[in-house]
C-alpha atoms as a PDB file:
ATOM      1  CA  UNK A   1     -11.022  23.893  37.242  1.00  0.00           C
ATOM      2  CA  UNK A   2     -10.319  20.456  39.086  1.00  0.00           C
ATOM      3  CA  UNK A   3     -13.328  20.908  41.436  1.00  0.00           C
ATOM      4  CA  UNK A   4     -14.962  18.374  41.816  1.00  0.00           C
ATOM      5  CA  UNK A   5     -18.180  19.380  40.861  1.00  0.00           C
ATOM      6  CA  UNK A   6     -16.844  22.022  37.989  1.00  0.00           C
ATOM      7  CA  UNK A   7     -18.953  22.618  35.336  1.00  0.00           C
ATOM      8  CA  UNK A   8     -16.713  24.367  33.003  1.00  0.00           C
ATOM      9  CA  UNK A   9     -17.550  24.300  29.492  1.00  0.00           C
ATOM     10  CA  UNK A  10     -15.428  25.765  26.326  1.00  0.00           C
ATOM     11  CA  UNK A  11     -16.788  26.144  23.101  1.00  0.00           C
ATOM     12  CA  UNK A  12     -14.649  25.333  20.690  1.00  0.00           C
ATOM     13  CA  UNK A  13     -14.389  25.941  16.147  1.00  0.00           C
ATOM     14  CA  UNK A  14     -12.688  25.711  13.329  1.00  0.00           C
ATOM     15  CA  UNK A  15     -12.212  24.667   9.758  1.00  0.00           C
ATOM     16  CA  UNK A  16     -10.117  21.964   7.998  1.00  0.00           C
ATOM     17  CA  UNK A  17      -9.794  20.070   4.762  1.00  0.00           C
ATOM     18  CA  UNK A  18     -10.891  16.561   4.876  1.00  0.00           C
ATOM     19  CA  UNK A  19      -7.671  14.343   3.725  1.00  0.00           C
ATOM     20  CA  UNK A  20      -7.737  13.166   0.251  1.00  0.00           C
ATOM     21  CA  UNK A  21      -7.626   8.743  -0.219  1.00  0.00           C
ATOM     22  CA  UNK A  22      -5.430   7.648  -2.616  1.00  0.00           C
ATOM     23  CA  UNK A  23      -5.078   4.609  -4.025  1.00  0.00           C
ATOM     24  CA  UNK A  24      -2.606   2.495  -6.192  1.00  0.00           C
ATOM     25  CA  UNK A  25      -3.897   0.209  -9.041  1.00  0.00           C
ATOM     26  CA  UNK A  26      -1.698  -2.137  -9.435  1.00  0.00           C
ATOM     27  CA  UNK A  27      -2.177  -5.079 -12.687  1.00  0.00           C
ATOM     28  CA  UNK A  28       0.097  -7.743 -14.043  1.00  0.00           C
ATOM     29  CA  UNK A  29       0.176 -10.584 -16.882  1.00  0.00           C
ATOM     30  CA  UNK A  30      -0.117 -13.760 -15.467  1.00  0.00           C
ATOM     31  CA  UNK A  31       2.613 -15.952 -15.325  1.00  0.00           C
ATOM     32  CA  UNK A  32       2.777 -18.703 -18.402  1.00  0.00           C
ATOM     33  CA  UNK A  33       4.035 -21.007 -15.354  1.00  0.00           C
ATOM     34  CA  UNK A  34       1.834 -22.346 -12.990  1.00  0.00           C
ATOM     35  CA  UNK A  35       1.467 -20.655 -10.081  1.00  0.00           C
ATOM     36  CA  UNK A  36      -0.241 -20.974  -6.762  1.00  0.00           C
ATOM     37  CA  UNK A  37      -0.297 -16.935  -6.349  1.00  0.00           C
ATOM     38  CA  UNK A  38       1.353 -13.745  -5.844  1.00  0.00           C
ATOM     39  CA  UNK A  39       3.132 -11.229  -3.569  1.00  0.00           C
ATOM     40  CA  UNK A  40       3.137  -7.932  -4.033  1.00  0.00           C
ATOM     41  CA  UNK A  41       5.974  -5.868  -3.119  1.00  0.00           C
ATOM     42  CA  UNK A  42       6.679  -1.888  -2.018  1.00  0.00           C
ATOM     43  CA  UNK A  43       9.847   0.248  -2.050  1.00  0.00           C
ATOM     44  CA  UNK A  44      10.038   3.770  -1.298  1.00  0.00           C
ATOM     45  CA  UNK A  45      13.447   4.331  -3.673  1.00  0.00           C
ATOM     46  CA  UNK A  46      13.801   2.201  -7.431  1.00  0.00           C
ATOM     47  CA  UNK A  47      15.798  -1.046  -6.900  1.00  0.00           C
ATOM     48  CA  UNK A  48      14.881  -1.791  -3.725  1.00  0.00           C
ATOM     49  CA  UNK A  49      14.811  -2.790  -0.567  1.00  0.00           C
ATOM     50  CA  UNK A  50      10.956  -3.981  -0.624  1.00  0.00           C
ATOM     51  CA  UNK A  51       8.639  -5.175   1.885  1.00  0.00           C
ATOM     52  CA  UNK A  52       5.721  -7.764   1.450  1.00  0.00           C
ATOM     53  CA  UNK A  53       2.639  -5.715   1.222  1.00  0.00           C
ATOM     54  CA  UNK A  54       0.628  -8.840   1.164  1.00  0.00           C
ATOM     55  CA  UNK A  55      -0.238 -11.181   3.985  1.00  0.00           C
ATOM     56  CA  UNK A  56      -1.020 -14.195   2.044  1.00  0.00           C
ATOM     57  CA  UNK A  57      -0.564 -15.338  -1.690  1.00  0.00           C
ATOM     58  CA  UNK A  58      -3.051 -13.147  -3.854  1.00  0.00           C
ATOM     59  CA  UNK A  59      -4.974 -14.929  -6.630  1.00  0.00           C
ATOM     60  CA  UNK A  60      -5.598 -12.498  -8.765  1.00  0.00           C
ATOM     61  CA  UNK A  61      -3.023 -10.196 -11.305  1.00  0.00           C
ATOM     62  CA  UNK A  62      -4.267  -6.990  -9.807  1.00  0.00           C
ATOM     63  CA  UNK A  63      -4.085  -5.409  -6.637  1.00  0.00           C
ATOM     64  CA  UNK A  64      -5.278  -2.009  -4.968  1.00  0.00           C
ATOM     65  CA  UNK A  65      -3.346  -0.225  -2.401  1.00  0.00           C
ATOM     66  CA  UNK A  66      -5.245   2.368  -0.316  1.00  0.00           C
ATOM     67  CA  UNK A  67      -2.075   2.292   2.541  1.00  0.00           C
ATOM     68  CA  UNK A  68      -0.014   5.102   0.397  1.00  0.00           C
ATOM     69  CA  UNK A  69       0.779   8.745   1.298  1.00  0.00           C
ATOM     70  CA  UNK A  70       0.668  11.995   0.236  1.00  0.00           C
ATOM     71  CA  UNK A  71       3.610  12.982  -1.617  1.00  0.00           C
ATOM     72  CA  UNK A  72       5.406  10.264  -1.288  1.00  0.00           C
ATOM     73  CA  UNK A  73       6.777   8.156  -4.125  1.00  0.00           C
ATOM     74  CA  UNK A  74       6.315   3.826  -4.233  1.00  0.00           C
ATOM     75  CA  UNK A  75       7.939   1.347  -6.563  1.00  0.00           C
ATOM     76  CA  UNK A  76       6.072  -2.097  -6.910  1.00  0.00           C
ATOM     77  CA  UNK A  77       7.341  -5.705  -7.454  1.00  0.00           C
ATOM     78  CA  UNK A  78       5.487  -8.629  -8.134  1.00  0.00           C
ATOM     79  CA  UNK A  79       7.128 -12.430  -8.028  1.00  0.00           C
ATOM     80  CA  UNK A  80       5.318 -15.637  -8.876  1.00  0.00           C
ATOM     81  CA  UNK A  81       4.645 -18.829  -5.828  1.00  0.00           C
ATOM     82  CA  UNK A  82       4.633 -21.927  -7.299  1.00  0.00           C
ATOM     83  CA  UNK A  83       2.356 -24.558  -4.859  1.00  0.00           C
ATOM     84  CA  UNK A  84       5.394 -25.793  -3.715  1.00  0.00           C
ATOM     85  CA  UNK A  85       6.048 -22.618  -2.058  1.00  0.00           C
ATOM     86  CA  UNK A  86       9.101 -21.806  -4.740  1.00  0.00           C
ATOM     87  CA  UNK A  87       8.937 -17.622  -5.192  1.00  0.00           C
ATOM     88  CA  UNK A  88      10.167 -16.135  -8.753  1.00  0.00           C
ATOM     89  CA  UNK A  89      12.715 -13.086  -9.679  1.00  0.00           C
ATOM     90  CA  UNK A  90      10.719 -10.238  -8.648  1.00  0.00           C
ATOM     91  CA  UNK A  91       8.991  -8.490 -11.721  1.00  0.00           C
ATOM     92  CA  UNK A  92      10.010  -5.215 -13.944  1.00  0.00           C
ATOM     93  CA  UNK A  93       9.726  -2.469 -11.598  1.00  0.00           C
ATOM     94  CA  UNK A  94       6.443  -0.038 -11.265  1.00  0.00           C
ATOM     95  CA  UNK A  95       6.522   3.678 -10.107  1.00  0.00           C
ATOM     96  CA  UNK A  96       3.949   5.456  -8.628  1.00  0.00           C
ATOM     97  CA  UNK A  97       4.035   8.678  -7.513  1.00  0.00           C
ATOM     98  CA  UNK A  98       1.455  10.283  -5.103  1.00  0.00           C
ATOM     99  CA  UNK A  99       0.409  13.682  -5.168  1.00  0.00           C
ATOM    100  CA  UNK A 100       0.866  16.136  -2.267  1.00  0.00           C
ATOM    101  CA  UNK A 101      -2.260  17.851  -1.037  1.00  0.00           C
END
């Protein structure tokens, strides 16, 4: 009702599956140049095009991505920074595949 003082209540139920989380673990070798950091890189088809998954230079040679989907399929890049800002080749290729619920 749109009265104004309507009191309406409906009870409502059901049942549903709690989505699964999953995750990517990504690790690399380090490079034998000297490097400032790393960007990580995300396809959804082999060869390319890839988008930045990073927002700044990561450290480390490993990375965990939690942002991937259900039956979908990702392929990962990494490339070198140098400190003057120079970026490498990207790296060999890495497919993951995600399994639908």
């Amino acid at each position: 009702s749109n009265a104004s003082n309507s009191t309406t209540v409906q009870a409502l139920t059901g049942t549903g599956v709690a989505a699964s989380q999953h995750h990517v673990n990504l690790s690399w070798t380090a490079s034998s140049s000297s490097v400032a950091g790393y960007n990580i890189y995300r396809g959804a088809q082999t060869g390319g095009p890839y988008s930045k998954i990073d927002t700044s230079l990561d450290a480390s040679t490993s990375l965990s991505d939690s942002t991937v989907l259900a039956g979908q399929t990702y392929y990962y890049v990494v490339t070198g920074v140098n400190s003057q800002g120079k970026e490498s080749a990207y790296s060999g290729e890495a497919k993951a595949v995600i399994p639908s619920p």
